[in-house]
N, C-alpha and C. Protein backbone atom coordinates (compact mmCIF):
# COMPACT_ATOMS: atom_id res chain seq x y z
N UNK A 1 5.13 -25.01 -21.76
CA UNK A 1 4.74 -26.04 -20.84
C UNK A 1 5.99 -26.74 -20.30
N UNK A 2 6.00 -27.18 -19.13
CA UNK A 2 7.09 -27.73 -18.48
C UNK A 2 7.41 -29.32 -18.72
N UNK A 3 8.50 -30.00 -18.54
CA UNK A 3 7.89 -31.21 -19.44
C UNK A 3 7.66 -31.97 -17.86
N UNK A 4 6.96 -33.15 -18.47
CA UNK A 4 6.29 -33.79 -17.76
C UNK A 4 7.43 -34.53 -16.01
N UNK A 5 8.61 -34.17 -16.84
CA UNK A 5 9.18 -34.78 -14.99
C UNK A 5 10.08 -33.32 -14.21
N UNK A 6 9.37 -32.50 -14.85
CA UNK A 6 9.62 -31.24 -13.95
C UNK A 6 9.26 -30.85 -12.49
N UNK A 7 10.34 -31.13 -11.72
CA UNK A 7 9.58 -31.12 -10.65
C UNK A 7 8.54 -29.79 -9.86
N UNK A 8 7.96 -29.91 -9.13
CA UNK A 8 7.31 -28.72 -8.63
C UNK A 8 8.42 -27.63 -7.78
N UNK A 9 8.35 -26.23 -7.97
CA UNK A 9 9.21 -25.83 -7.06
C UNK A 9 9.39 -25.82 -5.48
N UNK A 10 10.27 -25.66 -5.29
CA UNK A 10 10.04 -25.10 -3.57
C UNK A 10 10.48 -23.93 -3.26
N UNK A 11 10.15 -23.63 -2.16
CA UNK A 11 9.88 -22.50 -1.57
C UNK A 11 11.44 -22.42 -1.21
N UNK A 12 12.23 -21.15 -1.04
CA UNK A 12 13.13 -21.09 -0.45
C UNK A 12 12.72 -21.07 1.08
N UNK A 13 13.82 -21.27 2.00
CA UNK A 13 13.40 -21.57 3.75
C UNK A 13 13.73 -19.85 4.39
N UNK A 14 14.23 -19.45 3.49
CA UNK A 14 14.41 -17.64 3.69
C UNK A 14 13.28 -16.92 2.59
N UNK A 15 12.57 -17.40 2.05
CA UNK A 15 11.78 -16.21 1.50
C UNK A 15 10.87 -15.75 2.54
N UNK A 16 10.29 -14.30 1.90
CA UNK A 16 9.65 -13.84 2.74
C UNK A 16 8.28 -14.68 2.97
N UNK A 17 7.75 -14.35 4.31
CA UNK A 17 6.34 -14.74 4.93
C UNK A 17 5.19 -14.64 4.01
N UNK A 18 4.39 -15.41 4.06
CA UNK A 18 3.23 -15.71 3.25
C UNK A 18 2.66 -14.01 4.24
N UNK A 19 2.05 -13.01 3.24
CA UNK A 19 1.05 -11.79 3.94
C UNK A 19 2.21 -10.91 3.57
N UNK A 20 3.76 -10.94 3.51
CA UNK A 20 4.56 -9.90 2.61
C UNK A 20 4.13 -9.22 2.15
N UNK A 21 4.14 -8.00 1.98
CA UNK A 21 3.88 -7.06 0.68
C UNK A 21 5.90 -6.54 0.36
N UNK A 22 5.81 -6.99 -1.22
CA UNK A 22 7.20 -7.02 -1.54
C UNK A 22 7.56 -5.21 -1.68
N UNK A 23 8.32 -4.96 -1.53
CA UNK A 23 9.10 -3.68 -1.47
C UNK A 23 9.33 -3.55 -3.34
N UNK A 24 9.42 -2.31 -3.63
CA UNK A 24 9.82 -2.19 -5.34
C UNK A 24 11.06 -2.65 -5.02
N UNK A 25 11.85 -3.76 -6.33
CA UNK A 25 13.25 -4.20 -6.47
C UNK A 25 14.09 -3.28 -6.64
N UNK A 26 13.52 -2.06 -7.35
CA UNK A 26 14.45 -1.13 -8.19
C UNK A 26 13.18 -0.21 -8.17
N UNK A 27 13.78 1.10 -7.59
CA UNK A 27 13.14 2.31 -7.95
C UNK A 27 12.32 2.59 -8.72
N UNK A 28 13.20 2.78 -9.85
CA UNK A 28 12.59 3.20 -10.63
C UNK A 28 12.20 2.09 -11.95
N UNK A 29 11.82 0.99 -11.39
CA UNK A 29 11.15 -0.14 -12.16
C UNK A 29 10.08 0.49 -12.91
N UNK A 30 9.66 0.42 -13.72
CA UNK A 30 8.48 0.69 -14.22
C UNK A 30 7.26 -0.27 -13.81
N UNK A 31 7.36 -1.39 -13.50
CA UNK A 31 6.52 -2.00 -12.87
C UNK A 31 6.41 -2.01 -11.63
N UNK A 32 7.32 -1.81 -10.82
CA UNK A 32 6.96 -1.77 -9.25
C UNK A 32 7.32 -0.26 -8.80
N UNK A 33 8.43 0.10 -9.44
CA UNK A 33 8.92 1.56 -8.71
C UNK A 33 8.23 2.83 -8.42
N UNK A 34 8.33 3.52 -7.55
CA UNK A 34 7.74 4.20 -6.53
C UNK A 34 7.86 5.42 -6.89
N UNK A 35 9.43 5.73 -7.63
CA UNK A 35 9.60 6.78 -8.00
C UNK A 35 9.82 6.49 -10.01
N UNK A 36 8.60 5.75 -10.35
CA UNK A 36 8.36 6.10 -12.47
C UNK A 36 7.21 6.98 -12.29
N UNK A 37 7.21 8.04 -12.47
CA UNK A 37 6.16 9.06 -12.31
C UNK A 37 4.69 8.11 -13.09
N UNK A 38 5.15 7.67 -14.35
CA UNK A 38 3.96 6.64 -15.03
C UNK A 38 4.34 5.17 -14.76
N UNK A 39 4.78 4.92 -13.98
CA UNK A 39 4.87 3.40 -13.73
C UNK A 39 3.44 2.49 -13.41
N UNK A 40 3.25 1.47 -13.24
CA UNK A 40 2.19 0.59 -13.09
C UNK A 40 2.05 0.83 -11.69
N UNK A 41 3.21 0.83 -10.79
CA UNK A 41 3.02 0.53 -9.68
C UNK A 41 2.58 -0.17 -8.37
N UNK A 42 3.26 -1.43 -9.20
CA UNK A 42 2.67 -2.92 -8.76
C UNK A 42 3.01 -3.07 -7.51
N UNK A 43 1.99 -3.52 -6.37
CA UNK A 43 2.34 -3.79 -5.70
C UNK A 43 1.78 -5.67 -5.42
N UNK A 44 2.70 -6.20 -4.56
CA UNK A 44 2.58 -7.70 -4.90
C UNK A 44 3.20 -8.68 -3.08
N UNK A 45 2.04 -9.30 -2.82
CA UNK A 45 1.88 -9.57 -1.95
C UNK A 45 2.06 -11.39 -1.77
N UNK A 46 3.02 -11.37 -0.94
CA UNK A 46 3.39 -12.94 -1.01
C UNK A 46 2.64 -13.99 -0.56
N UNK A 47 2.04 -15.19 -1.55
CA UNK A 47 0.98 -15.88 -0.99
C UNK A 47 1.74 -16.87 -0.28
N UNK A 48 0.89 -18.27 -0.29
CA UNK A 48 1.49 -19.71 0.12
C UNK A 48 1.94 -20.31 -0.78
N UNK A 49 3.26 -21.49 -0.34
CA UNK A 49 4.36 -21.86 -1.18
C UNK A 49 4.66 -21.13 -2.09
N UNK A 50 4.71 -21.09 -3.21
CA UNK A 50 5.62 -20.21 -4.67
C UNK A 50 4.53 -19.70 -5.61
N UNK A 51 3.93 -18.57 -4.38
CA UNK A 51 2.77 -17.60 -4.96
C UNK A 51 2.65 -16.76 -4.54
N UNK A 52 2.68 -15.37 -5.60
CA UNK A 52 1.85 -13.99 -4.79
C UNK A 52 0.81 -13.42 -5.70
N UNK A 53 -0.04 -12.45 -5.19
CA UNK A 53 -1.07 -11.61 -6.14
C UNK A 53 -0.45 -10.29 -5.68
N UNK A 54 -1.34 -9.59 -7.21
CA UNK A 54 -0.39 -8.38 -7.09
C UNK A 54 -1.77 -7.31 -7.64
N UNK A 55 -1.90 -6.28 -7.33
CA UNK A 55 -3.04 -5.24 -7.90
C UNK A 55 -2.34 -4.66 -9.00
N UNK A 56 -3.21 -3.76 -9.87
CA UNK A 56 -2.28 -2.99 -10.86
C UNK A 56 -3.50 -1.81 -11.16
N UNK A 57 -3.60 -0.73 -10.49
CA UNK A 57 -5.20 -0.05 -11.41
C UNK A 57 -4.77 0.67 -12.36
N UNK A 58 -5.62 0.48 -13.62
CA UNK A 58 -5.03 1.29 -14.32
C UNK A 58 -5.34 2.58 -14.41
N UNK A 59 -4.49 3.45 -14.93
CA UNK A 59 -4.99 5.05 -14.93
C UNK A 59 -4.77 5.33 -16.61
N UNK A 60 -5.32 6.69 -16.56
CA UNK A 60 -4.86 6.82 -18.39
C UNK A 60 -3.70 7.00 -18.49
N UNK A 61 -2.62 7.37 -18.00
CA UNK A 61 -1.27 6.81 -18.17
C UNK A 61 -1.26 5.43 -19.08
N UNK A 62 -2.27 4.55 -18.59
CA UNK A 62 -1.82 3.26 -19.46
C UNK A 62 -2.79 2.92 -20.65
N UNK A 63 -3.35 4.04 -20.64
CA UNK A 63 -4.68 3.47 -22.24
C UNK A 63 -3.90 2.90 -23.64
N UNK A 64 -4.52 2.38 -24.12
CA UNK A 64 -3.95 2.01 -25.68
C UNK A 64 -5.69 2.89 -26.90
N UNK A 65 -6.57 1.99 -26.44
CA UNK A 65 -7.62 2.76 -26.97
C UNK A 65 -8.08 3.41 -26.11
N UNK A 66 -9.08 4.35 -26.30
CA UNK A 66 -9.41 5.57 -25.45
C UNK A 66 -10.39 4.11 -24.43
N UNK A 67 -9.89 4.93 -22.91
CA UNK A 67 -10.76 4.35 -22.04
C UNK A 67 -10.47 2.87 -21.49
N UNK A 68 -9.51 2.41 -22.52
CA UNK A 68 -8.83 0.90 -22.11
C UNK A 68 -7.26 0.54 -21.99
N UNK A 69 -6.87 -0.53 -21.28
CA UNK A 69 -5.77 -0.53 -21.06
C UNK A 69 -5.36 -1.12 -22.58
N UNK A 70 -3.53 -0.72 -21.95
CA UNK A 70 -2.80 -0.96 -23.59
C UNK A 70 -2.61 -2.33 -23.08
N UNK A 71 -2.25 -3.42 -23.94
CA UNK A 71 -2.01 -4.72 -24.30
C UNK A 71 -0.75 -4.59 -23.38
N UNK A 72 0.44 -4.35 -24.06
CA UNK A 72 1.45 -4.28 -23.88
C UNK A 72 1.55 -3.62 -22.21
N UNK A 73 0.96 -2.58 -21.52
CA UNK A 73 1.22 -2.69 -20.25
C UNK A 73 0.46 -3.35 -19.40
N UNK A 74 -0.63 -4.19 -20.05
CA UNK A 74 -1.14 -5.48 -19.13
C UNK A 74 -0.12 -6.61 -19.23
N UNK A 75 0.69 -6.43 -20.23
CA UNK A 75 1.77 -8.05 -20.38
C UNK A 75 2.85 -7.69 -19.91
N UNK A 76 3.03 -5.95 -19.16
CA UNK A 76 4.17 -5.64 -18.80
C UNK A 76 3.72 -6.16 -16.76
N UNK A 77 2.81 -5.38 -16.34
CA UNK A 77 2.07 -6.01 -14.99
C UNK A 77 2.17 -7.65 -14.89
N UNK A 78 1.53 -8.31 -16.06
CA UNK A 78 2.26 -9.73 -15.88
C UNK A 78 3.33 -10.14 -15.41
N UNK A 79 4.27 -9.55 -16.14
CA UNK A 79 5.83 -9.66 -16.01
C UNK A 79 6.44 -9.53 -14.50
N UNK A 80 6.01 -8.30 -14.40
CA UNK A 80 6.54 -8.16 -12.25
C UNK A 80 5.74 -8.96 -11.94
N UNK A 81 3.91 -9.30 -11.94
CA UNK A 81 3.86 -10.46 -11.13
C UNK A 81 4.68 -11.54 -10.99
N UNK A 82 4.42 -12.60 -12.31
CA UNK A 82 5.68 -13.56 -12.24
C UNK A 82 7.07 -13.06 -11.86
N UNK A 83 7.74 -12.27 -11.72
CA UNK A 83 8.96 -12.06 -11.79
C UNK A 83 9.41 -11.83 -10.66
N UNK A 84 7.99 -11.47 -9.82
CA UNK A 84 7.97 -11.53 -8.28
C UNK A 84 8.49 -12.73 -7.39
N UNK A 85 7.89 -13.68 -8.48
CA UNK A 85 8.18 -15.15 -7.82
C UNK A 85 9.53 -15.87 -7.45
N UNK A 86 10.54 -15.31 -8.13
CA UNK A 86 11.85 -15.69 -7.86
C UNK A 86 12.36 -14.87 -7.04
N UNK A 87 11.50 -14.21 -6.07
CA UNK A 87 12.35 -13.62 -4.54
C UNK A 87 11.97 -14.92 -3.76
N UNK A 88 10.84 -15.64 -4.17
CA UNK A 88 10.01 -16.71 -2.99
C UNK A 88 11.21 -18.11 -3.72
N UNK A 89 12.08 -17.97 -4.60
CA UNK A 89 12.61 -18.96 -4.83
C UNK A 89 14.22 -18.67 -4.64
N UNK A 90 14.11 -17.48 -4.43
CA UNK A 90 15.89 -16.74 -4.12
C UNK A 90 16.70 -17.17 -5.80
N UNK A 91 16.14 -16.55 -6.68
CA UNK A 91 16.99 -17.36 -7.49
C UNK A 91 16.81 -15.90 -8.48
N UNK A 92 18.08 -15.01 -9.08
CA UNK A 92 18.18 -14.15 -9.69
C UNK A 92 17.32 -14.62 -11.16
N UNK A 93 16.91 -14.23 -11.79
CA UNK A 93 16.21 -14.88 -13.37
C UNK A 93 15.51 -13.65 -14.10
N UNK A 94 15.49 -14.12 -15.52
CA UNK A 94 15.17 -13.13 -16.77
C UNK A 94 13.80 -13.81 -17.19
N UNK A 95 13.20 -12.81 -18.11
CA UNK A 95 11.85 -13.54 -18.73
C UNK A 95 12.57 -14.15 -20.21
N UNK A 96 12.47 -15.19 -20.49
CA UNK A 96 12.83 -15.76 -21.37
C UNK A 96 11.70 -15.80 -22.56
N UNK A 97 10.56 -15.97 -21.82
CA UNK A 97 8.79 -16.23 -22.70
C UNK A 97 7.78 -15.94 -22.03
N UNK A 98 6.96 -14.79 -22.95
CA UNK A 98 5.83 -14.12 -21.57
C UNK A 98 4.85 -14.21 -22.79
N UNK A 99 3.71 -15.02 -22.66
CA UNK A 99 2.96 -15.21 -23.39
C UNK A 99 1.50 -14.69 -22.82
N UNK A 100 0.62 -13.99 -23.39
CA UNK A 100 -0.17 -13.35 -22.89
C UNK A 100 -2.03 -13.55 -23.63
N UNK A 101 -2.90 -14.02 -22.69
CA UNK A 101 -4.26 -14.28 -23.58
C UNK A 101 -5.29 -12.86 -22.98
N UNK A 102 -5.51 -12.07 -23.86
CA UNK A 102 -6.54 -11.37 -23.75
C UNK A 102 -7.77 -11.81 -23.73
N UNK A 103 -8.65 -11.96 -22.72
CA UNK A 103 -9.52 -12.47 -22.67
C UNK A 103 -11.15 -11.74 -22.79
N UNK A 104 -10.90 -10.09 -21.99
CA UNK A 104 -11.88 -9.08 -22.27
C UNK A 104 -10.78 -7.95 -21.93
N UNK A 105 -11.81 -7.13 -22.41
CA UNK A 105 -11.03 -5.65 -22.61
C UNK A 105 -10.68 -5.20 -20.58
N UNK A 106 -10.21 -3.96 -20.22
CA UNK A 106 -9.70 -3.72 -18.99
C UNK A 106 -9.66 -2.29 -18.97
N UNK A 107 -10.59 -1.86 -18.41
CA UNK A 107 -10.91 -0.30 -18.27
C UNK A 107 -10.24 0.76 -17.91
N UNK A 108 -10.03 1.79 -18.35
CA UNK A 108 -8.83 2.65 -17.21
C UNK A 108 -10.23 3.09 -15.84
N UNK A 109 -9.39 3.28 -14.73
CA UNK A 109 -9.96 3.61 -13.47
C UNK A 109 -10.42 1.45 -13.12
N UNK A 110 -10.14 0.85 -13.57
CA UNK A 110 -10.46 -0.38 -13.15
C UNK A 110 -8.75 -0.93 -12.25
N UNK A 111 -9.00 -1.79 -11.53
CA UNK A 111 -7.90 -2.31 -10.84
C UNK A 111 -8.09 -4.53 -10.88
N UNK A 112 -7.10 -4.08 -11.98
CA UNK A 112 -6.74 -5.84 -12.10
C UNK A 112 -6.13 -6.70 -11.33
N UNK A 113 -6.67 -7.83 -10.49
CA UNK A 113 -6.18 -8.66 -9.72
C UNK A 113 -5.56 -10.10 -9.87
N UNK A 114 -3.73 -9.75 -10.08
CA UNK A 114 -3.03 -10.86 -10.76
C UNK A 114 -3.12 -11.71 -9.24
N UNK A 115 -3.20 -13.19 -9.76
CA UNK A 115 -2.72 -14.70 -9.09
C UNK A 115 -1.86 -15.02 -9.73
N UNK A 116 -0.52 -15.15 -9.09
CA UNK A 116 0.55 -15.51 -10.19
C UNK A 116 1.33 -17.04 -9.03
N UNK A 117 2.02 -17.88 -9.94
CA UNK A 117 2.04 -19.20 -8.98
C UNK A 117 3.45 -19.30 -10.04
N UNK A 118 4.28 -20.37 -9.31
CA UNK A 118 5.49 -21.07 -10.52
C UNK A 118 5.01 -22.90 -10.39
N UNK A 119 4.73 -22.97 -11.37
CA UNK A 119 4.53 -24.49 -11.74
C UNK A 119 5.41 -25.46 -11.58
N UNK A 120 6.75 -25.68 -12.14
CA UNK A 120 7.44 -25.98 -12.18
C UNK A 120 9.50 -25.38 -12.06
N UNK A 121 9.87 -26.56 -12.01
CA UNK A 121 11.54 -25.73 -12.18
C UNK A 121 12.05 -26.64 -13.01
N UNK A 122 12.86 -26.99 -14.02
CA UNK A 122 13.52 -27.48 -15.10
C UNK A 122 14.92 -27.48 -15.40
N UNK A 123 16.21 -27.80 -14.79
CA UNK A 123 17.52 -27.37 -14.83
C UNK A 123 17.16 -25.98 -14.43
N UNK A 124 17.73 -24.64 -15.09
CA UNK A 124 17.64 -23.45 -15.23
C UNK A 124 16.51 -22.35 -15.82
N UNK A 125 15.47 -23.28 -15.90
CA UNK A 125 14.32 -22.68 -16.57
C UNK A 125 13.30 -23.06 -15.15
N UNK A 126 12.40 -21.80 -14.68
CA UNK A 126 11.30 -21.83 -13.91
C UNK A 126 10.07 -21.53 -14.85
N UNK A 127 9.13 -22.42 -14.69
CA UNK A 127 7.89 -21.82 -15.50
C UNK A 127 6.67 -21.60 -14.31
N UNK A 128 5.77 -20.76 -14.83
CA UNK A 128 5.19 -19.66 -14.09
C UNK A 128 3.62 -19.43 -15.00
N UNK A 129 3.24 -19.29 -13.89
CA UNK A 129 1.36 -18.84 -14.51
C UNK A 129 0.78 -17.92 -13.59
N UNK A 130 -0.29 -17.11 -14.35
CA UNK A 130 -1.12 -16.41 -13.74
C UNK A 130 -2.41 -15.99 -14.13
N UNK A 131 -3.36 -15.21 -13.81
CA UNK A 131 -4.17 -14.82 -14.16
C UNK A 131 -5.08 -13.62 -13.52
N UNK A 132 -5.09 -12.76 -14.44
CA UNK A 132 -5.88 -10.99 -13.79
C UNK A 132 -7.14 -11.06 -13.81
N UNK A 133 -7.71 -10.67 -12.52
CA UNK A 133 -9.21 -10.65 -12.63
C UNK A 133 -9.76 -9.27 -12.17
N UNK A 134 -11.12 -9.25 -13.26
CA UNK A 134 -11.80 -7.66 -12.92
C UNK A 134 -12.83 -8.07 -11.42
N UNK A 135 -12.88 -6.98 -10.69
CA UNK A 135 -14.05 -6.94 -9.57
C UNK A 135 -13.55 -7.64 -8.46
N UNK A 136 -11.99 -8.09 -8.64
CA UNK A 136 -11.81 -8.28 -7.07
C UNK A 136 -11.03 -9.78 -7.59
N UNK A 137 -10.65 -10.21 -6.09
CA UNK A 137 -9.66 -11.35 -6.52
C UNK A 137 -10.58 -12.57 -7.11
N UNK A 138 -11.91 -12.78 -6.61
CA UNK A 138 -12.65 -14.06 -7.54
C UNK A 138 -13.20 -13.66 -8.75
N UNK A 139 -13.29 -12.40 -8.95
CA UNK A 139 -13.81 -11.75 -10.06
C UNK A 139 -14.04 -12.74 -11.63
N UNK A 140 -14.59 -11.71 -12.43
CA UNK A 140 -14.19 -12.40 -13.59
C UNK A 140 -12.87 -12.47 -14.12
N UNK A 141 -12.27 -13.22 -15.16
CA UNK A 141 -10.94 -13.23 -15.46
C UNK A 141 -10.84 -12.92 -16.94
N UNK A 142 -10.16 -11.54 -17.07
CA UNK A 142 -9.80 -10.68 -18.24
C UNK A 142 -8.59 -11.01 -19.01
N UNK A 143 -7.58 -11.58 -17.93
CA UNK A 143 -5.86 -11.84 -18.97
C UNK A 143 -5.46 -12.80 -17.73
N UNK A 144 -4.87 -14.01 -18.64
CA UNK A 144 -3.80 -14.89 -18.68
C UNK A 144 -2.62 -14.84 -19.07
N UNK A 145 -1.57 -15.38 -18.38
CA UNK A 145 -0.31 -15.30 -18.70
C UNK A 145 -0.04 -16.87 -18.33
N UNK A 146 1.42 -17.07 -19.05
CA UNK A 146 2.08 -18.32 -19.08
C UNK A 146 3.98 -17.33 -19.22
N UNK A 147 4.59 -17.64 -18.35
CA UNK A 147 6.00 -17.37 -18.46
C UNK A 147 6.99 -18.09 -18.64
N UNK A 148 8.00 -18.32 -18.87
CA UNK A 148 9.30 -19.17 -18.29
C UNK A 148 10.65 -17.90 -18.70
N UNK A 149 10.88 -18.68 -17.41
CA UNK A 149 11.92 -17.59 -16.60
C UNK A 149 12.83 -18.16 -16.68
N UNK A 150 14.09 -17.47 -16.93
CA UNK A 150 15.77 -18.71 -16.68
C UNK A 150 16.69 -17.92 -15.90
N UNK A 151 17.72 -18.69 -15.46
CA UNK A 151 18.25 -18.42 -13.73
C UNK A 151 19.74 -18.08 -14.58
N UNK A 152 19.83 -16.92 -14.13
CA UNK A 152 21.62 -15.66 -14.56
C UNK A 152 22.18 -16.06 -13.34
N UNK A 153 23.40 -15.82 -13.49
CA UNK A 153 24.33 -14.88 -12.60
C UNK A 153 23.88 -13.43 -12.48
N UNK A 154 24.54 -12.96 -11.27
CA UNK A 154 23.97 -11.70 -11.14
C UNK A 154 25.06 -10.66 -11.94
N UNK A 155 26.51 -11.51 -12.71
CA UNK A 155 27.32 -10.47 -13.78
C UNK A 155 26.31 -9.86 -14.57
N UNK A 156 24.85 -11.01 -15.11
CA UNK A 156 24.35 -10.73 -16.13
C UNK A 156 23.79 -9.33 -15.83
N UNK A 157 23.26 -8.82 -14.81
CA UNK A 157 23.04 -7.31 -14.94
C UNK A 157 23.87 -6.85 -14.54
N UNK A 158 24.92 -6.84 -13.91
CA UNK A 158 26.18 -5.23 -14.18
C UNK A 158 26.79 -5.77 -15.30
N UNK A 159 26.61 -6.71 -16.45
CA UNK A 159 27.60 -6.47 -17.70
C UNK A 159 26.43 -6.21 -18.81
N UNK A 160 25.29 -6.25 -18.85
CA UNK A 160 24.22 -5.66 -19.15
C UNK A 160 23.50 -4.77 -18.96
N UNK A 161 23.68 -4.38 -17.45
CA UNK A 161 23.04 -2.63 -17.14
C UNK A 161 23.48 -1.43 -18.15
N UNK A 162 23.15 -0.30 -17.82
CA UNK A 162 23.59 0.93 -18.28
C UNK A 162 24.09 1.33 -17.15
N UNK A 163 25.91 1.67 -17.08
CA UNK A 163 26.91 1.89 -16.32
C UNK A 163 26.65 3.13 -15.72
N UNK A 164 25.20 4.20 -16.19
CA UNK A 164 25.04 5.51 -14.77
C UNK A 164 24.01 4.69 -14.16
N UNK A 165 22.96 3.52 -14.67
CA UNK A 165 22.39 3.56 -13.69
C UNK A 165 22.92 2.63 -12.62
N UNK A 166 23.89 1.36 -12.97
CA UNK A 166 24.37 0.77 -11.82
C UNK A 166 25.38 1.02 -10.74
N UNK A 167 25.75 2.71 -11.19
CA UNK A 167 26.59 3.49 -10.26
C UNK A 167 25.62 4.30 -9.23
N UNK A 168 24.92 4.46 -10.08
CA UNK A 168 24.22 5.18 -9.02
C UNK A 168 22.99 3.89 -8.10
N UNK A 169 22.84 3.10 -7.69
CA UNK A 169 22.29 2.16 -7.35
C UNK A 169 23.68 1.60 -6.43
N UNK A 170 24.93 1.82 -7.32
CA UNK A 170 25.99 1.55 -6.09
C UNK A 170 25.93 2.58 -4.95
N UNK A 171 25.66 3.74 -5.69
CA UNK A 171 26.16 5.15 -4.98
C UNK A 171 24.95 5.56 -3.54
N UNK A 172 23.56 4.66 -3.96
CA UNK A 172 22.85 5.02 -3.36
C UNK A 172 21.56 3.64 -3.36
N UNK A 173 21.64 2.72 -2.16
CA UNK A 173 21.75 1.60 -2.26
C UNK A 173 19.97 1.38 -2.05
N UNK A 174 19.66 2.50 -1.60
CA UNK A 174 18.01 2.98 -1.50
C UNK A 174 17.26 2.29 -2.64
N UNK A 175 17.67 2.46 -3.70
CA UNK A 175 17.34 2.34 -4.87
C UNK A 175 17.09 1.16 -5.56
N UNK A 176 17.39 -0.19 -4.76
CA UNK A 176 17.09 -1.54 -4.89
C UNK A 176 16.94 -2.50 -3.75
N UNK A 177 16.07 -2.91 -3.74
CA UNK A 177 16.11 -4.24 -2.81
C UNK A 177 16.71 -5.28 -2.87
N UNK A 178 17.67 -5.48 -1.35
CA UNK A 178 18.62 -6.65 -2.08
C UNK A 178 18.35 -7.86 -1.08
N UNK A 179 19.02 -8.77 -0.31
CA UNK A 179 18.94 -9.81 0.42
C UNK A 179 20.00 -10.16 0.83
N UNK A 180 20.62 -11.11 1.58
CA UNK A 180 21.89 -11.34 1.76
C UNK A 180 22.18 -12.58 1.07
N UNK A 181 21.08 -13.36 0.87
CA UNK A 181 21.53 -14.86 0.30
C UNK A 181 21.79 -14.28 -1.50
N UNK A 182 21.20 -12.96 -1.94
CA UNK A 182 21.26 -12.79 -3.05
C UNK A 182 20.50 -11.56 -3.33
N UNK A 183 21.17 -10.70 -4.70
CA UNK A 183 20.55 -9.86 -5.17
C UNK A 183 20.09 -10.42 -6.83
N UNK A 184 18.98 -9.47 -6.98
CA UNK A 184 18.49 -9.39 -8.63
C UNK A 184 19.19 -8.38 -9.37
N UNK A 185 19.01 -6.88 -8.90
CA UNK A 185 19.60 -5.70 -9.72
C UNK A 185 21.57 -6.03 -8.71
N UNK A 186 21.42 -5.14 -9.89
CA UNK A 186 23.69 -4.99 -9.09
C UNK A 186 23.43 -4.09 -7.78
């Protein structure tokens, strides 16, 4: 929870247009990328002020028990939603705390509809909420999330990457989405 004189965020005056659909950051993201043969393949669409929703259907690629999604790649779909949110704030950032409420089970061949918003900003900590719903965006609601996110330098991923993949991301620039006021990946 954010503490009580946290202010609300704002919008950067360069993020993208509310109706965006965000581009994968990185290729081969497992949550957004285009080219993870089993990736989630989130795609995530920029709402008003410091919000987007994002689809995720699952396929059996992502079962945990037969016929349902795994835990762990519904809290991974969380993750790019919120994580989406700091392009609408221009601000590079890590998941620090991704807390996740299962609420009902999530079918494979079903398609979950995240609302993800940032609540607050705190010095260097952004906190962030959302929530996946079955049957469409008013649907019922299957999983909750609560995040907080904290704001790097962008050294922190080329002195943390793995040195073939941030060469080749140099070598071939296709491979990430960047901005001019700022990048996330190197």
């Amino acid at each position: 929870m954010p503490p009580e004189t946290a202010p609300p965020p704002a919008r950067h005056p360069e993020a993208p247009e509310p109706g965006t659909v965000l581009d994968s950051h990185y290729a081969h993201c497992f949550g957004c990328g285009e080219r993870h043969p089993t990736g989630l393949h989130m795609r995530v669409t920029v709402g008003e002020e410091v919000a987007v929703t994002g689809e995720f259907v699952v396929t059996a690629d992502h079962q945990g028990a037969p016929g349902l999604a795994h835990g762990g790649l519904l809290t991974a779909a969380f993750d790019e939603a919120l994580g989406s949110l700091m392009w609408l704030l221009r601000l590079p950032a890590v998941t620090a705390r991704l807390e996740t409420d299962f609420l009902r089970p999530v079918p494979v061949g079903s398609t979950l509809h995240i609302a993800a918003r940032a609540s607050a900003v705190h010095g260097r900590k952004v906190f962030t909420e959302a929530v996946g719903r079955l049957g469409g965006p008013d649907g019922e609601p299957a999983v909750r999330a609560r995040a907080l996110f904290v704001q790097v330098d962008i050294a922190h991923f080329t002195s943390h990457g793995r040195p073939e993949d941030i060469d080749a991301v140099r070598r071939d620039p296709s491979l990430h989405r960047t901005s001019e006021a700022f990048e996330v990946n190197p």
